[in-house]
Protein backbone atom coordinates (compact mmCIF):
# COMPACT_ATOMS: atom_id res chain seq x y z
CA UNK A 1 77.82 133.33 95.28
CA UNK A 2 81.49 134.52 95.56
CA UNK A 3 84.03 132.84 97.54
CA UNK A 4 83.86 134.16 101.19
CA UNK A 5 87.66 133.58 102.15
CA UNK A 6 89.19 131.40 104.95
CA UNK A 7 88.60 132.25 108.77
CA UNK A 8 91.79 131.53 110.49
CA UNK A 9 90.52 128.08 112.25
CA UNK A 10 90.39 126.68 108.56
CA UNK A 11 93.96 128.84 108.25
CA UNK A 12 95.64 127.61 111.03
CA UNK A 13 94.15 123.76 109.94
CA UNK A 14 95.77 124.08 106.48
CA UNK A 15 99.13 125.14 108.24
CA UNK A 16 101.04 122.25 107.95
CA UNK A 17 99.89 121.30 104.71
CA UNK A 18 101.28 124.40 103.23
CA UNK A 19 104.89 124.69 101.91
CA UNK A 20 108.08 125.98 103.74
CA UNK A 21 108.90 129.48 102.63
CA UNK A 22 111.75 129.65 100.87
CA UNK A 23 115.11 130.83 103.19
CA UNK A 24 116.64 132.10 100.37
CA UNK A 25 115.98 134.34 97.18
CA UNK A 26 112.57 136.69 96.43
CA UNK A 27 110.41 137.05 98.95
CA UNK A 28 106.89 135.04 97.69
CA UNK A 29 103.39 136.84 98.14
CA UNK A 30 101.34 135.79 101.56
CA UNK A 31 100.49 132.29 100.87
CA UNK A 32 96.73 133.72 102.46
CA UNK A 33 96.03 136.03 99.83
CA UNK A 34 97.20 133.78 96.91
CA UNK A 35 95.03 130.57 98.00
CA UNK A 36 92.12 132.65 98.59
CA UNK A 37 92.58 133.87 94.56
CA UNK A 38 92.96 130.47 93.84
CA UNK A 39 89.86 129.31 95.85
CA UNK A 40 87.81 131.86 94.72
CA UNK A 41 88.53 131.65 91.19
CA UNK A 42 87.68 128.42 91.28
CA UNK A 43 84.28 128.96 93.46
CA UNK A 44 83.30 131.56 91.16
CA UNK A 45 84.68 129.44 87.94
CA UNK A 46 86.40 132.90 86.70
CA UNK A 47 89.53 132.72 84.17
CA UNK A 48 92.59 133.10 85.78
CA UNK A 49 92.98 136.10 84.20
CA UNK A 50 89.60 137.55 85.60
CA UNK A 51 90.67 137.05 89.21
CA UNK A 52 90.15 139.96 91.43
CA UNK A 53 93.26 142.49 92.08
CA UNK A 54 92.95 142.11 95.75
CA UNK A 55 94.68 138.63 95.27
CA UNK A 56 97.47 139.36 93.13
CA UNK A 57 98.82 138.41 90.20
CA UNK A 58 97.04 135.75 88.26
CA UNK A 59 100.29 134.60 86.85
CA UNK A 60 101.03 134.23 91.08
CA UNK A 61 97.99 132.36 91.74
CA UNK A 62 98.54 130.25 88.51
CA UNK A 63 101.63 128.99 89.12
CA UNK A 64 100.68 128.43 92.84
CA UNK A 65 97.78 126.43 91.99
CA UNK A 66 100.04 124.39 89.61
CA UNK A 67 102.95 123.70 92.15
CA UNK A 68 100.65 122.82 94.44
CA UNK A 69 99.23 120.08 92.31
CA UNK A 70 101.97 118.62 91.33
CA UNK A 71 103.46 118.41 94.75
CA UNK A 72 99.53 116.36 95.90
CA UNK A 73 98.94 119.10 98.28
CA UNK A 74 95.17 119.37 96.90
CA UNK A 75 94.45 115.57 97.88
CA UNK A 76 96.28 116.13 101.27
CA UNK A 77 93.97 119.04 101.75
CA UNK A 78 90.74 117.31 100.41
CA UNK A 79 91.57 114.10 102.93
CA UNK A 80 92.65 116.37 105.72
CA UNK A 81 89.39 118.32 105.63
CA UNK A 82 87.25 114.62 105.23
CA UNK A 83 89.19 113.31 108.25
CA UNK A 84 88.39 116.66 110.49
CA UNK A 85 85.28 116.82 109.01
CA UNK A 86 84.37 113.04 110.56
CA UNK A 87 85.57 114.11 113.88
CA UNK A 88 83.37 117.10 114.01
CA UNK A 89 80.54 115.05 112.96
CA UNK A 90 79.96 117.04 109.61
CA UNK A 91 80.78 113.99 107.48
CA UNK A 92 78.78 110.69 107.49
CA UNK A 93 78.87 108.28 104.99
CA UNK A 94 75.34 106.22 105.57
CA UNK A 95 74.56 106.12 101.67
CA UNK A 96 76.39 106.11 99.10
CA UNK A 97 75.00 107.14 95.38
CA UNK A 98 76.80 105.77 92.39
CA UNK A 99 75.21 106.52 88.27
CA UNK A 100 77.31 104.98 85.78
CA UNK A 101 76.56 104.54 81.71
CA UNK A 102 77.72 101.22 80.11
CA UNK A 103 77.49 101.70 76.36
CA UNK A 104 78.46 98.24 73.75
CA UNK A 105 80.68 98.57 71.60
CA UNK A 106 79.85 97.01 68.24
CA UNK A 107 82.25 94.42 66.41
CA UNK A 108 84.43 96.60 63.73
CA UNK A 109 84.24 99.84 65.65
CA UNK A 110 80.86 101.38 64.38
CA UNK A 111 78.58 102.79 66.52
């Protein structure tokens, strides 16, 4: 299943999440067309590389997807969505699963 793109209610949601455009120097590619390569390469679990022309450069996209991470627009968008997500009803949390492994670790390091 390939990524189907944003509508604009999930557009206009994200707005103030998204960066300032840049008042001076070279012009950046719609911010639209680069997170939907960035969302559907990473629907579709595609190499960078292997993201479809329609949204760009992959070097675009990249570097995007980078910037953004480092800036911890990804976890505003992830808690944004949660928090709308609750309001709409969409989002319950009545049970919660947790699976963990606890493995001893044997005196002198040998397993």
């Amino acid at each position: 299943m390939g990524f189907q793109g944003l509508t604009d209610e999930p557009w206009a949601f994200l707005a103030p999440l998204r960066p300032p455009r840049a008042k001076t120097g070279r012009p950046r590619v719609e911010d639209r067309k680069v997170l939907h390569g960035i969302l559907d390469g990473r629907v579709t679990g595609c190499r960078w590389c292997d993201m479809p022309r329609p949204y760009g450069a992959d070097q675009t996209a990249w570097r995007r997807f980078q910037e953004l991470q480092e800036k911890g627009v990804w976890h505003q968008i992830l808690q944004a969505l949660l928090d709308w997500g609750y309001t709409l009803g969409k989002v319950k949390v009545e049970a919660v699963a947790v699976d963990s492994t606890r493995v001893e670790a044997k005196k002198g390091g040998k397993v």
